[in-house]
C-alpha atoms as a PDB file:
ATOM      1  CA  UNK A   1     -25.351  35.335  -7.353  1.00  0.00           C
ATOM      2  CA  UNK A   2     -25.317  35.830 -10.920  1.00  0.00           C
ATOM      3  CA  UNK A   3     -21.604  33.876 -11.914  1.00  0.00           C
ATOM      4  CA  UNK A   4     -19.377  31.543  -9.699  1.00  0.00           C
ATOM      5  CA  UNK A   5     -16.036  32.547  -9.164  1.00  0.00           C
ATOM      6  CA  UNK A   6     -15.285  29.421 -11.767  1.00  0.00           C
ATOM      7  CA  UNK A   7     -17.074  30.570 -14.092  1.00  0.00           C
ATOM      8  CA  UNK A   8     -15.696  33.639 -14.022  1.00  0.00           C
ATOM      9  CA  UNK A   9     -12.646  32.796 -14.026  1.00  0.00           C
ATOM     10  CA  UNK A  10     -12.940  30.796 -17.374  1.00  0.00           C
ATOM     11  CA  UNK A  11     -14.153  33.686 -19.212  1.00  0.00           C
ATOM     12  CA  UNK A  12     -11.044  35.964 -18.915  1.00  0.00           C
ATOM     13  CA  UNK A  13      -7.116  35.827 -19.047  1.00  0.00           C
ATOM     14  CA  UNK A  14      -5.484  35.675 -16.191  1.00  0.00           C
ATOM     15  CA  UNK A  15      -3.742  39.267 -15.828  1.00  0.00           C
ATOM     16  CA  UNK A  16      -1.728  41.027 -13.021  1.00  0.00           C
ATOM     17  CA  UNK A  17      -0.843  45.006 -12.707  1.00  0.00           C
ATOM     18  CA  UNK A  18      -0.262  45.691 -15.997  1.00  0.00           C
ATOM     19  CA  UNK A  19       3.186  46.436 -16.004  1.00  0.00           C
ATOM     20  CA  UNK A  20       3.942  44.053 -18.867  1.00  0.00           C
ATOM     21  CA  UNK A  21       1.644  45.804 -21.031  1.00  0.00           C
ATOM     22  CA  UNK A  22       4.827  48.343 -20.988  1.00  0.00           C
ATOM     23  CA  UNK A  23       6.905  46.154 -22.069  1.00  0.00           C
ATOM     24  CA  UNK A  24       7.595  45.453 -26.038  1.00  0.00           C
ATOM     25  CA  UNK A  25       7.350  42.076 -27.006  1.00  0.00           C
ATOM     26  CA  UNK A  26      11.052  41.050 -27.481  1.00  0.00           C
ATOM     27  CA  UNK A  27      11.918  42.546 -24.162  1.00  0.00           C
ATOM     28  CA  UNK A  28       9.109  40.690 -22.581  1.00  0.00           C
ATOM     29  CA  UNK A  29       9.599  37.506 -24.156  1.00  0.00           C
ATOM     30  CA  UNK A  30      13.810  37.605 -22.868  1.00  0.00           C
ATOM     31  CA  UNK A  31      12.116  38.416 -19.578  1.00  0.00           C
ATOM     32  CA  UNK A  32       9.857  35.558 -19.759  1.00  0.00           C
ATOM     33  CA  UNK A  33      11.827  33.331 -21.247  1.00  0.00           C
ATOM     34  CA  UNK A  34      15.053  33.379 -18.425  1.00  0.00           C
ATOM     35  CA  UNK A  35      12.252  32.810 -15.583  1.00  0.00           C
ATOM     36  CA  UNK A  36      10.251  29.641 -17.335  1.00  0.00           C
ATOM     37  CA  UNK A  37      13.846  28.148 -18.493  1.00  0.00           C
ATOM     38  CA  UNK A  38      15.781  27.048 -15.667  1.00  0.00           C
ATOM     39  CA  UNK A  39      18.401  26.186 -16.971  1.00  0.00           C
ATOM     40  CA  UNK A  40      19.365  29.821 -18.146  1.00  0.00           C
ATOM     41  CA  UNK A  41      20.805  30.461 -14.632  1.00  0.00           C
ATOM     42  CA  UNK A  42      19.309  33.994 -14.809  1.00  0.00           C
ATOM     43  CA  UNK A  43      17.017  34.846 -11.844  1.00  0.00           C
ATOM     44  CA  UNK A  44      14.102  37.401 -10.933  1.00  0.00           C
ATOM     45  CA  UNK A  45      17.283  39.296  -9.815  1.00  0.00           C
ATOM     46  CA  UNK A  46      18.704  39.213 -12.542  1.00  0.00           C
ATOM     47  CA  UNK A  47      16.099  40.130 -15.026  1.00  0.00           C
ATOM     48  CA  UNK A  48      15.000  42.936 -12.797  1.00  0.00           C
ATOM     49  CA  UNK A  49      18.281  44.878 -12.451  1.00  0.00           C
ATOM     50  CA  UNK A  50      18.385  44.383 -16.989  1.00  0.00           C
ATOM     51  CA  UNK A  51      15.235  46.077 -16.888  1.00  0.00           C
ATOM     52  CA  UNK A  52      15.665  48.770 -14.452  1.00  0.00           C
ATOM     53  CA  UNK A  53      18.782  49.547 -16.436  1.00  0.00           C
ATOM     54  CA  UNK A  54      16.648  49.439 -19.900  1.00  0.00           C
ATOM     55  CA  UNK A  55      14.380  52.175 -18.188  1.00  0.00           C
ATOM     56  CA  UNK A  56      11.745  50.366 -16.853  1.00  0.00           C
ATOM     57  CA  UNK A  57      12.315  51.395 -13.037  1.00  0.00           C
ATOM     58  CA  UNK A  58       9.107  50.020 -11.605  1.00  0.00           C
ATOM     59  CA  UNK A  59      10.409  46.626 -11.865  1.00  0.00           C
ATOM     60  CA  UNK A  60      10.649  43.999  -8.891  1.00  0.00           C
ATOM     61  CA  UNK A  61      11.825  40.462  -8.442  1.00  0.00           C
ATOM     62  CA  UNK A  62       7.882  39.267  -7.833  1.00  0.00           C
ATOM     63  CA  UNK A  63       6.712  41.103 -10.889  1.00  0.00           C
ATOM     64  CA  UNK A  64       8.880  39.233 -12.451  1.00  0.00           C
ATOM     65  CA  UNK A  65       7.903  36.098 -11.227  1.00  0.00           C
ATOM     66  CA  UNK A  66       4.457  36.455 -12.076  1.00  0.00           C
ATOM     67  CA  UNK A  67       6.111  36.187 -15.696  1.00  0.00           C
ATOM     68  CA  UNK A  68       6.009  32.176 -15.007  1.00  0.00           C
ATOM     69  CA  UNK A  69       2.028  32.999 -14.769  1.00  0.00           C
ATOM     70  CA  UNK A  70       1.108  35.010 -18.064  1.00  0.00           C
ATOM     71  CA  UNK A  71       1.810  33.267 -21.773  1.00  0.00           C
ATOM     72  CA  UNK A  72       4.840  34.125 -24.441  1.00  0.00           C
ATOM     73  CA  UNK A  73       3.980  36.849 -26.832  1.00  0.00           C
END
């Protein structure tokens, strides 16, 4: 075995499908930024049904959630 899974691991981001590659940064960062702050009272729900209606129908409550994974832009 040439790399550990660790080590591996430490080289790259952390990324998931893609999808929020689509996404510009100031709808992204709204999107991010209702899921990491609690207090906003806006849920995966929430932010998926605002971007569905923006046109981004591939949009799901745990693609969203992966948001509390991935960094601000």
């Amino acid at each position: 075995m040439d790399k550990t899974l660790k080590d591996f691991a430490k080289e790259g981001k952390r990324t998931f499908s893609g999808w929020t590659d689509q996404l510009p940064d100031d709808v992204y960062n709204q999107a991010w930024d209702a899921v990491n702050d609690r207090s906003s009272g806006i849920g995966e729900h929430t932010v998926m049904k605002w971007l569905i209606s923006i046109g981004y129908p591939n949009a799901t409550p745990n693609k969203i959630k992966r948001l509390r994974y991935l960094e601000r832009r």
